[in-house]
N, C-alpha and C. Protein backbone atom coordinates (compact mmCIF):
# COMPACT_ATOMS: atom_id res chain seq x y z
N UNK A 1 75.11 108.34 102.05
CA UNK A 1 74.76 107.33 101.05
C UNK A 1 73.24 107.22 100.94
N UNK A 2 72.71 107.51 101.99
CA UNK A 2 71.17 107.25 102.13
C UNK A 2 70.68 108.25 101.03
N UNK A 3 71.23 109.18 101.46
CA UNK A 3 70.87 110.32 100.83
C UNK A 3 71.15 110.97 99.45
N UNK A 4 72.04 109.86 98.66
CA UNK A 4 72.80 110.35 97.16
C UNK A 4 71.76 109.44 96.46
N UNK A 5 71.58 107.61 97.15
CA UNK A 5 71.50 106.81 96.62
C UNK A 5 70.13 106.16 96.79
N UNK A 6 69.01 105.91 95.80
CA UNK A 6 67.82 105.53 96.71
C UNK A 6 67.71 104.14 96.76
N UNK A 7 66.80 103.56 98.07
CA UNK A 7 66.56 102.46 98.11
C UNK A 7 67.55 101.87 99.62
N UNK A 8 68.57 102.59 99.99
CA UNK A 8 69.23 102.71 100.78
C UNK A 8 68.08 102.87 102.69
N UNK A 9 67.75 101.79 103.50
CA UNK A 9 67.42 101.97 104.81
C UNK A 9 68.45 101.80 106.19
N UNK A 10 68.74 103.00 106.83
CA UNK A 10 69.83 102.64 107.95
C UNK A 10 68.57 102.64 108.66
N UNK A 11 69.09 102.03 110.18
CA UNK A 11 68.29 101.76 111.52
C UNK A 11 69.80 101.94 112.70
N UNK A 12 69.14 102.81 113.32
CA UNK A 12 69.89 103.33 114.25
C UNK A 12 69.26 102.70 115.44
N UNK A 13 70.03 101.93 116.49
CA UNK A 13 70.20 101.92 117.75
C UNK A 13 70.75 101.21 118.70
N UNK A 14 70.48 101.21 120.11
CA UNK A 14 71.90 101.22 121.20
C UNK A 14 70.61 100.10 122.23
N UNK A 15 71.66 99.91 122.54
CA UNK A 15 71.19 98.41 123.52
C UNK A 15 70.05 97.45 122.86
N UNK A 16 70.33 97.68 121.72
CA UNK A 16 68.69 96.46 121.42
C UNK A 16 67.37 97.09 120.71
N UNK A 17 67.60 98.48 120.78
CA UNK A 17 66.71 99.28 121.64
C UNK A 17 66.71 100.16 119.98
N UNK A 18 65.60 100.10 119.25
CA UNK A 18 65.41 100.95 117.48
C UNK A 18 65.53 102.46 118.02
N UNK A 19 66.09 103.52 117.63
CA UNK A 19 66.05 104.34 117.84
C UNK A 19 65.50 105.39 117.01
N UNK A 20 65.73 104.92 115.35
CA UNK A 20 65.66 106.05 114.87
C UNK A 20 65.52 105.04 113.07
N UNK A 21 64.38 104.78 112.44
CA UNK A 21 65.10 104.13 111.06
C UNK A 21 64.69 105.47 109.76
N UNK A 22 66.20 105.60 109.17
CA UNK A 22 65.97 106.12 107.92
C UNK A 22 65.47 105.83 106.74
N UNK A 23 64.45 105.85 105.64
CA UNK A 23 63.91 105.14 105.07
C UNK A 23 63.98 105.99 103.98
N UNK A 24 63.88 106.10 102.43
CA UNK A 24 63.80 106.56 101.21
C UNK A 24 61.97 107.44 101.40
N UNK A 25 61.06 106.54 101.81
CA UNK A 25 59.52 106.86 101.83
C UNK A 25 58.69 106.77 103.37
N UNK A 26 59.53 107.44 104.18
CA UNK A 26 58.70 107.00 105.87
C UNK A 26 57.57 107.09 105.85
N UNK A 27 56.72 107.24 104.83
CA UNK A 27 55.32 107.91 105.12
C UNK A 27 54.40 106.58 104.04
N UNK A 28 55.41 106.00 103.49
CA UNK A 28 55.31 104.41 102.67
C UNK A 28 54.28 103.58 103.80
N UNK A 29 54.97 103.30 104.84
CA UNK A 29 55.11 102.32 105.71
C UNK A 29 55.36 102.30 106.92
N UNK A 30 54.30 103.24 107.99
CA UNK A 30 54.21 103.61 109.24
C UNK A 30 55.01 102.84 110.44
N UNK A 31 55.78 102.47 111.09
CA UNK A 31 56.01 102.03 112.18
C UNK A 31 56.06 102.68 113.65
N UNK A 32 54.91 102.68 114.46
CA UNK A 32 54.77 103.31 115.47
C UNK A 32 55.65 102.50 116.56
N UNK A 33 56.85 101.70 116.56
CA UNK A 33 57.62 101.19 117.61
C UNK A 33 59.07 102.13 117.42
N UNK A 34 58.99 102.52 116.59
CA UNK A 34 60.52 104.19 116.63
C UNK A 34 60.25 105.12 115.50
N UNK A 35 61.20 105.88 116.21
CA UNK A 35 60.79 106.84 115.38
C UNK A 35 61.77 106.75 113.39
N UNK A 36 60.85 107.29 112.86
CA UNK A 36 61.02 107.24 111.09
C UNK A 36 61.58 108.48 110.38
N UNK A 37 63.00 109.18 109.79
CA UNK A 37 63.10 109.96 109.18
C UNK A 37 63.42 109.53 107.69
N UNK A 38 63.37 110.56 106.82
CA UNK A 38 63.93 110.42 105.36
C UNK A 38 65.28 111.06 105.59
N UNK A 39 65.88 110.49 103.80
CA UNK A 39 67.10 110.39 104.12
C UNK A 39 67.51 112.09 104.07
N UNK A 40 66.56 113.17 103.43
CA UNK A 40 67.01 114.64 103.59
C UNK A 40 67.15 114.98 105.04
N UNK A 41 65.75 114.68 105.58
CA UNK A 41 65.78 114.96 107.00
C UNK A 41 66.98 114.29 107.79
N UNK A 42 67.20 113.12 107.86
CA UNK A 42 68.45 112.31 108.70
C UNK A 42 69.57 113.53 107.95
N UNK A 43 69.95 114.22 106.96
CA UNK A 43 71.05 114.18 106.28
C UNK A 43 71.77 115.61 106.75
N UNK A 44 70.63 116.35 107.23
CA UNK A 44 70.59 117.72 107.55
C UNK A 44 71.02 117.61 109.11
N UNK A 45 69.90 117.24 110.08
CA UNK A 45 70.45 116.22 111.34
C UNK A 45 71.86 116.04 111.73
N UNK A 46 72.31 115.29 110.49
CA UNK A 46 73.80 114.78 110.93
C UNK A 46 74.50 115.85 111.10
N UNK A 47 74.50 116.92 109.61
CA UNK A 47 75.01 118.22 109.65
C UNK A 47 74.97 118.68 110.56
N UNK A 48 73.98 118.89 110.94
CA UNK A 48 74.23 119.77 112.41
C UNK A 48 74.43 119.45 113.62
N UNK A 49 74.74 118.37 113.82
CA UNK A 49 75.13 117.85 114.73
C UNK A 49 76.49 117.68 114.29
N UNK A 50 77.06 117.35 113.48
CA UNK A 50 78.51 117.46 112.91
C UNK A 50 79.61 118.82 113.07
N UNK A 51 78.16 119.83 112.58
CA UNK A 51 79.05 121.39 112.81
C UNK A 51 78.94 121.71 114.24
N UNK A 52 78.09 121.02 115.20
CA UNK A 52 78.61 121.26 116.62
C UNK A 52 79.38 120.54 117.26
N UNK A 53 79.56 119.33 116.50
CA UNK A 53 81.15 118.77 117.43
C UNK A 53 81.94 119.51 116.89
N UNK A 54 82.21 120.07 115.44
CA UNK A 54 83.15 121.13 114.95
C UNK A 54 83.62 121.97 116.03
N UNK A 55 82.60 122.55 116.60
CA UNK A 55 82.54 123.70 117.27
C UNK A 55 82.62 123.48 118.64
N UNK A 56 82.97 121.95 118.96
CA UNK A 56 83.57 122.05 120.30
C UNK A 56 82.08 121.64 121.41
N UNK A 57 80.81 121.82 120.93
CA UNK A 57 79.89 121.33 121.36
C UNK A 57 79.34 120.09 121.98
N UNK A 58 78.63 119.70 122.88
CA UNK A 58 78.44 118.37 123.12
C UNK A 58 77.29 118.04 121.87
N UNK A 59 76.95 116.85 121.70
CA UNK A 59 76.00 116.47 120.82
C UNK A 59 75.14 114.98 121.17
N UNK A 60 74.44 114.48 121.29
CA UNK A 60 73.72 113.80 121.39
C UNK A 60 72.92 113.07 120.83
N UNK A 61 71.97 112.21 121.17
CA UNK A 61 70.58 111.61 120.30
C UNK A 61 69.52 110.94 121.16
N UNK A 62 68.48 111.25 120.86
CA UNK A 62 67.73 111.07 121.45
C UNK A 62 67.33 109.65 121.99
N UNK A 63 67.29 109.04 123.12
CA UNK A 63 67.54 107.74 123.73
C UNK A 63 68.72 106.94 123.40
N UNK A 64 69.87 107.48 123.33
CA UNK A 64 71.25 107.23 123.25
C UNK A 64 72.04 107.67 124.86
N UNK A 65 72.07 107.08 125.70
CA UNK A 65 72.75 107.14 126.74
C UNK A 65 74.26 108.09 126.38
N UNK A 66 74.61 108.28 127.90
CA UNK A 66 76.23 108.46 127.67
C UNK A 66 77.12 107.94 127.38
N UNK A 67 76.65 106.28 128.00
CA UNK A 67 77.31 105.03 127.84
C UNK A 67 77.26 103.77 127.18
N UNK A 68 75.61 104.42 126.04
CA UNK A 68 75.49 103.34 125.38
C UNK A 68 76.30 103.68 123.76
N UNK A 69 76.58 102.30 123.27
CA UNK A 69 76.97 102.21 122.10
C UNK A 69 75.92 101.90 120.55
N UNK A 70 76.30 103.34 120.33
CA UNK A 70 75.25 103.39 118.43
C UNK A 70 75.60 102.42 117.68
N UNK A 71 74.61 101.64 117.00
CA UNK A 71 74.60 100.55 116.32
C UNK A 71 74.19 101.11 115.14
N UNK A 72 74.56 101.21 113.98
CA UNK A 72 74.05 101.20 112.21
C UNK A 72 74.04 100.40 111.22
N UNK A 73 72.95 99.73 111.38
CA UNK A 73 72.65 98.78 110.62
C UNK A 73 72.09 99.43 109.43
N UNK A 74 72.34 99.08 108.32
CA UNK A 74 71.38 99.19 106.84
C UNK A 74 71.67 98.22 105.56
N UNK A 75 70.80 98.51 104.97
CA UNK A 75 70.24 97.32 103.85
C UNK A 75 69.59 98.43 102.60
N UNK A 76 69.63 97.50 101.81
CA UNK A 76 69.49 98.16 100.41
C UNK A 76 68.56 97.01 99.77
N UNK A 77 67.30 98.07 99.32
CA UNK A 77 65.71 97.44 99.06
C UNK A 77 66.66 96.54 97.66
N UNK A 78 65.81 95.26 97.34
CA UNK A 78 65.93 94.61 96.67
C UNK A 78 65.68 95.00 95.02
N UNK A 79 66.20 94.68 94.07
CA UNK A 79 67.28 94.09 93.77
C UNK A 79 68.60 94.18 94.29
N UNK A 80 68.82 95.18 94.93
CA UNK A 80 70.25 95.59 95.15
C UNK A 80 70.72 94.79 96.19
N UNK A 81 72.39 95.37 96.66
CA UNK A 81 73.11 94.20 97.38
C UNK A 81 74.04 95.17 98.08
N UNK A 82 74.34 94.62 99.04
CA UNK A 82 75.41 95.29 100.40
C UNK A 82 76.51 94.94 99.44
N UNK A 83 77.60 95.17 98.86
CA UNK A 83 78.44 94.74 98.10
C UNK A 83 80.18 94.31 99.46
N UNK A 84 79.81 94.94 100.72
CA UNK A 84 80.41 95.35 101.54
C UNK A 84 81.46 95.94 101.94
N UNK A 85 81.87 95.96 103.09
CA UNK A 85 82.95 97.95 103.24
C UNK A 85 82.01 99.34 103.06
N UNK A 86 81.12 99.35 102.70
CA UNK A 86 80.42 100.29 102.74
C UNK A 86 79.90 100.42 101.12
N UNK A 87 79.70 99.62 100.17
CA UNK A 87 79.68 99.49 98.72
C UNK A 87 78.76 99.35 98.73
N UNK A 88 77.88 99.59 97.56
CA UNK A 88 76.20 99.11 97.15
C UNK A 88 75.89 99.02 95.84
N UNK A 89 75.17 98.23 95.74
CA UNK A 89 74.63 97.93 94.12
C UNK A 89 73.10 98.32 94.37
N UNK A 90 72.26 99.64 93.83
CA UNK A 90 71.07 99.67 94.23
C UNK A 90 69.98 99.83 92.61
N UNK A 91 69.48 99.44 92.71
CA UNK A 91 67.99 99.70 91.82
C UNK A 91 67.43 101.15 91.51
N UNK A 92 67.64 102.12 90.48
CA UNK A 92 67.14 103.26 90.64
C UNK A 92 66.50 103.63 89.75
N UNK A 93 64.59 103.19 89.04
CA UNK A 93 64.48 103.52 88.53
C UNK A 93 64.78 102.44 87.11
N UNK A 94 65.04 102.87 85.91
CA UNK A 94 65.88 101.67 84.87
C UNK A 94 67.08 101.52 84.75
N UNK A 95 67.98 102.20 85.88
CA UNK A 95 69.39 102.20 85.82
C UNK A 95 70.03 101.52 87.18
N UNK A 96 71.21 100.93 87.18
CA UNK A 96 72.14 100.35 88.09
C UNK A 96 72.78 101.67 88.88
N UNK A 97 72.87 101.41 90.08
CA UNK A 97 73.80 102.52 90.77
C UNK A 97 74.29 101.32 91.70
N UNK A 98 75.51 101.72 91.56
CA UNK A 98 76.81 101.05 92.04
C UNK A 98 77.64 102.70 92.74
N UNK A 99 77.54 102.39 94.55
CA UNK A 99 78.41 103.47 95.22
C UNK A 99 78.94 103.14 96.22
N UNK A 100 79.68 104.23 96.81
CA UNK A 100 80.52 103.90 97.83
C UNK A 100 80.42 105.28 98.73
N UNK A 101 80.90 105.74 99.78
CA UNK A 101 81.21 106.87 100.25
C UNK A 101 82.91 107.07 100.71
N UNK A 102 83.26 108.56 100.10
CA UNK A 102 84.72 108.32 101.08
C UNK A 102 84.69 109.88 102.07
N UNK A 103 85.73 110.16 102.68
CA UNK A 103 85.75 110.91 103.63
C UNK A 103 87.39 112.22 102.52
N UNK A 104 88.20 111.36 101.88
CA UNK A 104 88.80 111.86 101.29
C UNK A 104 87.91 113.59 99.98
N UNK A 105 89.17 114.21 100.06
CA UNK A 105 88.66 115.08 99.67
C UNK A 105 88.71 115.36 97.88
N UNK A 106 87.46 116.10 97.23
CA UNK A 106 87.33 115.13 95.83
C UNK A 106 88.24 115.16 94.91
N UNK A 107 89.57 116.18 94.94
CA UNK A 107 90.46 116.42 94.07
C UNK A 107 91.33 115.39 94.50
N UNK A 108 91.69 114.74 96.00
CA UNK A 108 92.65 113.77 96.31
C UNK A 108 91.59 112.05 95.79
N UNK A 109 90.50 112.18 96.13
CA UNK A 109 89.79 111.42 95.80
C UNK A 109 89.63 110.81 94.10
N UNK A 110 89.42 111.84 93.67
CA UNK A 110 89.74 111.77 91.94
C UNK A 110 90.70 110.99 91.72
N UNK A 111 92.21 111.90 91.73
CA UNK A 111 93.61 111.09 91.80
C UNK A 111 93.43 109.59 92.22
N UNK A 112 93.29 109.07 93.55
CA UNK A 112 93.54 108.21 93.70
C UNK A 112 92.66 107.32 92.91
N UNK A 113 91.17 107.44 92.34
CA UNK A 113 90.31 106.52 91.44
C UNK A 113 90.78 106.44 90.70
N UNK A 114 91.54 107.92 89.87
CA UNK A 114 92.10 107.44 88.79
C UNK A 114 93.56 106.83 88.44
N UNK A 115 94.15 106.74 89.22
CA UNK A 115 95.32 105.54 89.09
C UNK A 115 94.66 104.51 89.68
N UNK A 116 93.39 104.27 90.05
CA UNK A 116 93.06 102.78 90.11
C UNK A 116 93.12 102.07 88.42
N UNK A 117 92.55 102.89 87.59
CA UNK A 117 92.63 102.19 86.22
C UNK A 117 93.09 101.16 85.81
N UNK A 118 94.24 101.90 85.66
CA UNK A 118 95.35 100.92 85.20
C UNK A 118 95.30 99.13 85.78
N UNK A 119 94.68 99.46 87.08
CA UNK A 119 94.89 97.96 87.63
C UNK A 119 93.65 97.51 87.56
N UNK A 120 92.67 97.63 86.51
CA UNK A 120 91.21 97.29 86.14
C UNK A 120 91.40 96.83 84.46
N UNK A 121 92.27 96.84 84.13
CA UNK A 121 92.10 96.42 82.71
C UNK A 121 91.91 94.98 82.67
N UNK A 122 92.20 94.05 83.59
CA UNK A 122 91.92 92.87 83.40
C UNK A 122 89.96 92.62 82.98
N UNK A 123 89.42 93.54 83.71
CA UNK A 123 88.03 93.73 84.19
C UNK A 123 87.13 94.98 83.48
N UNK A 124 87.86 95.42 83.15
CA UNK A 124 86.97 96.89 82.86
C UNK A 124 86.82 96.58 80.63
N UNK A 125 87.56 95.48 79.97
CA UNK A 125 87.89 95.93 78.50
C UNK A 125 86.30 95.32 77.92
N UNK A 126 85.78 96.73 77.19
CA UNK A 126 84.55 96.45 76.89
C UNK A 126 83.56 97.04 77.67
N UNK A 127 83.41 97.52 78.67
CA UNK A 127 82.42 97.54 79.84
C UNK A 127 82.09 99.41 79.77
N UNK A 128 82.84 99.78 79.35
CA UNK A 128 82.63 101.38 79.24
C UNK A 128 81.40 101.85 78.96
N UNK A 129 80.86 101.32 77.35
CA UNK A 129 79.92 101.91 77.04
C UNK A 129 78.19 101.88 77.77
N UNK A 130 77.65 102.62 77.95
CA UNK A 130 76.74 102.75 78.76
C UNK A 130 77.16 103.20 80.54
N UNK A 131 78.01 103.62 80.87
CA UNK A 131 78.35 103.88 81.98
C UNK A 131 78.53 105.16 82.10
N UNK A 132 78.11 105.55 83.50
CA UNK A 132 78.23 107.18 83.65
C UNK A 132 78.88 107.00 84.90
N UNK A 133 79.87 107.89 85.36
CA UNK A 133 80.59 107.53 86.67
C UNK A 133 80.98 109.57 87.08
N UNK A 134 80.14 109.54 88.35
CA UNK A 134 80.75 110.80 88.55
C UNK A 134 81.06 111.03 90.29
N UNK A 135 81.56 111.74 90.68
CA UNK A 135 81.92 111.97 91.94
C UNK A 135 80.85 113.49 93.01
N UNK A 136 80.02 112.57 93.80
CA UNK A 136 78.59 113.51 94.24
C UNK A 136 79.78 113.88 95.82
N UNK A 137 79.40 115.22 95.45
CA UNK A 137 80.25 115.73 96.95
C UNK A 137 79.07 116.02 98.33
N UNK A 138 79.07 116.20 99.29
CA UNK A 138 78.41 117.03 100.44
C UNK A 138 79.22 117.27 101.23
N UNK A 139 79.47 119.04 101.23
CA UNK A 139 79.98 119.66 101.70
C UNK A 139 79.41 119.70 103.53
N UNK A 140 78.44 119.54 103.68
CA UNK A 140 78.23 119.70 104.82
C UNK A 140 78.42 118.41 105.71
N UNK A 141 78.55 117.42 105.16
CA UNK A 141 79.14 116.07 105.62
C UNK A 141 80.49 115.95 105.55
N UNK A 142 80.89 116.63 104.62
CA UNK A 142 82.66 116.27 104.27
C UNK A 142 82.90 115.04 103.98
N UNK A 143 81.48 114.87 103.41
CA UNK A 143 82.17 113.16 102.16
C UNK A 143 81.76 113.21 101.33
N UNK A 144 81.78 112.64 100.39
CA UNK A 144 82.04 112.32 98.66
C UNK A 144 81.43 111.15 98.31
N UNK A 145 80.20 110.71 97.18
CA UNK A 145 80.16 109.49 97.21
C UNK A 145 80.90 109.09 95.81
N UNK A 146 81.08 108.14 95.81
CA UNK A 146 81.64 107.68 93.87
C UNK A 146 80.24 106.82 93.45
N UNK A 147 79.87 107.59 92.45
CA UNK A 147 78.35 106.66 91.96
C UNK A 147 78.50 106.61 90.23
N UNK A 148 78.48 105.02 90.64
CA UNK A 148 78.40 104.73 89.14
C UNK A 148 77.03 104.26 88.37
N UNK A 149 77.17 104.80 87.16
CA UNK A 149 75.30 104.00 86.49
C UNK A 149 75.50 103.16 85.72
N UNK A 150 74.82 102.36 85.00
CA UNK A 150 74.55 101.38 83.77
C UNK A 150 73.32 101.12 83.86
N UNK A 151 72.75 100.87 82.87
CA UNK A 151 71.51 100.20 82.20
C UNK A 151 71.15 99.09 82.95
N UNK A 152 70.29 98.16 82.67
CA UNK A 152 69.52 97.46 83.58
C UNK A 152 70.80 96.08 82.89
N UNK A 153 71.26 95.99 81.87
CA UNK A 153 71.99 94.81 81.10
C UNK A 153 72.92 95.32 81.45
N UNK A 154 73.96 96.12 82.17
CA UNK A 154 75.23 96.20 82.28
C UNK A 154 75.43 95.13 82.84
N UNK A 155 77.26 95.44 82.96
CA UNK A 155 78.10 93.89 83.51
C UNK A 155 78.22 94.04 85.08
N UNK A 156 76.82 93.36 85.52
CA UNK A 156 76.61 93.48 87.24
C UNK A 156 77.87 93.20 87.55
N UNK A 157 78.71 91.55 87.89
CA UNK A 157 79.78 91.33 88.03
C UNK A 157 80.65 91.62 87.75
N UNK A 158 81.00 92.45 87.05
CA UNK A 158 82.36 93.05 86.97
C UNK A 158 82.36 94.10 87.16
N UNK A 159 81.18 95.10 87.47
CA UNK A 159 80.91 96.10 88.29
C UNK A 159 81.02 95.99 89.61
N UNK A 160 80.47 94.66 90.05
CA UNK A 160 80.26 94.54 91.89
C UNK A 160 81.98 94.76 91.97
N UNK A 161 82.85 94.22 91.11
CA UNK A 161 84.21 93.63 91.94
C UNK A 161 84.67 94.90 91.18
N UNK A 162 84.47 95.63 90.04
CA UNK A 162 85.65 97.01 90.13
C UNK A 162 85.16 97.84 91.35
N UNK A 163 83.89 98.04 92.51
CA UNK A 163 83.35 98.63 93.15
C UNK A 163 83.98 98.04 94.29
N UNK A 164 84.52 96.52 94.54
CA UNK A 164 84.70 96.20 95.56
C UNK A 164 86.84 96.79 95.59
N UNK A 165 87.16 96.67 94.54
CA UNK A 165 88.73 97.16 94.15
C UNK A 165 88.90 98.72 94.21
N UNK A 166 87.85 99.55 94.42
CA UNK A 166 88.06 100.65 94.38
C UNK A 166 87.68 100.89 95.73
N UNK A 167 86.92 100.61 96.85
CA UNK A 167 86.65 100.90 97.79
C UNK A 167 87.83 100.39 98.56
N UNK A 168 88.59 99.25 97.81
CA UNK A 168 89.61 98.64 98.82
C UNK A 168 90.84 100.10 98.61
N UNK A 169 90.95 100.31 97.39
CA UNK A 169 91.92 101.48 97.36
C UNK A 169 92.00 102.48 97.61
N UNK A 170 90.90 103.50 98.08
CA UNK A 170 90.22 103.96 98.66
C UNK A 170 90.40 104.09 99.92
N UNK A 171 89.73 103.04 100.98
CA UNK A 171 90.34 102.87 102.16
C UNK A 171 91.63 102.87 102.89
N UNK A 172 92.04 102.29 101.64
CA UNK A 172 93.84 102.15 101.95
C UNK A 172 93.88 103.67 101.90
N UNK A 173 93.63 104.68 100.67
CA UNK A 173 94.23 106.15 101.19
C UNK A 173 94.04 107.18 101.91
N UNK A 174 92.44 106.42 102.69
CA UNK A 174 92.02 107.46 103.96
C UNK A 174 92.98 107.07 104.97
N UNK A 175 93.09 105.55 105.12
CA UNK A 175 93.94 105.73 106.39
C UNK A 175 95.76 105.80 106.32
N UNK A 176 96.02 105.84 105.56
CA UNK A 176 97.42 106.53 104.55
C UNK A 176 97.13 108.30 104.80
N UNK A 177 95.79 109.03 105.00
CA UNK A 177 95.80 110.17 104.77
C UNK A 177 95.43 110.40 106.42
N UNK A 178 95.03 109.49 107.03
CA UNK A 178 94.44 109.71 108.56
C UNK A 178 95.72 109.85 109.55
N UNK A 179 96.79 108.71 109.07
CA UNK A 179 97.71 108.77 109.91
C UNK A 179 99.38 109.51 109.68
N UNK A 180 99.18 110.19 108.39
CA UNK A 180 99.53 111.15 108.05
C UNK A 180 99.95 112.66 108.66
């Protein structure tokens, strides 16, 4: 998400203790108390650390114990809003981005957004025009984000809550597909 969507800051760390913050501009706004990546650099990182648990590898992070527990905190630069579940309303530029991330894969992913429809007509009649909605994949993450746009006058509220109805449906079919 850091990485599809800008304006997006995670902060990584374990006992208290900053480990690592991802930022859109690290070079914005120096902090010499942890260390600072962007979201390409964090995004690549994960990858490869991802294709070595693939591979059966141990993996690690740097001042992350064996026994301590990773904390991920993030926030989304203002105007925007944690919409929550993992949802965001962010500022990009003169346009609205409204996203989510799923783990589902984008042809099962598709399907299931699109029989959300039907149960958005209370919310969605009128709201079309000016909207661009497409599905951003990364293959090397094996997730998908759903990112929607509008103009700076789109219908924030009835965007936040079709964003919050689709992440709920959504969720429901990763773990429908997890325990599967």
């Amino acid at each position: 998400m850091a990485h599809t969507v800008g304006g997006i800051t995670l902060r990584l760390s374990a006992g208290g203790e900053h480990l690592v913050e991802v930022r859109p501009d690290p070079a914005a706004r120096p902090c010499p108390s942890h260390r600072i990546a962007d979201p390409c650099g964090f995004r690549m990182a994960v990858a490869r650390a991802w294709a070595d648990f693939e591979a059966g590898r141990e993996i690690g992070l740097v001042g992350l114990g064996p026994d301590d527990e990773l904390d991920i905190d993030w926030a989304v630069a203002p105007p925007g809003q944690d919409l929550g579940f993992g949802a965001v309303r962010a500022g990009c530029a003169d346009r609205v981005v409204w996203a989510f991330a799923s783990i589902l894969d984008t042809p099962t992913l598709g399907e299931v957004v699109g029989e959300l429809g039907d149960g958005l007509d209370d919310l969605s009649a009128g709201t079309v025009e000016g909207l661009t909605a497409r599905l951003v994949r990364d293959d090397l993450l094996g997730a998908t984000v759903v990112h929607v746009e509008a103009g700076p006058t789109g219908p924030t509220r009835v965007l936040d809550e079709v964003l919050r109805r689709m992440v709920a449906v959504v969720g429901t079919a990763e773990l429908l597909d997890a325990i599967a």
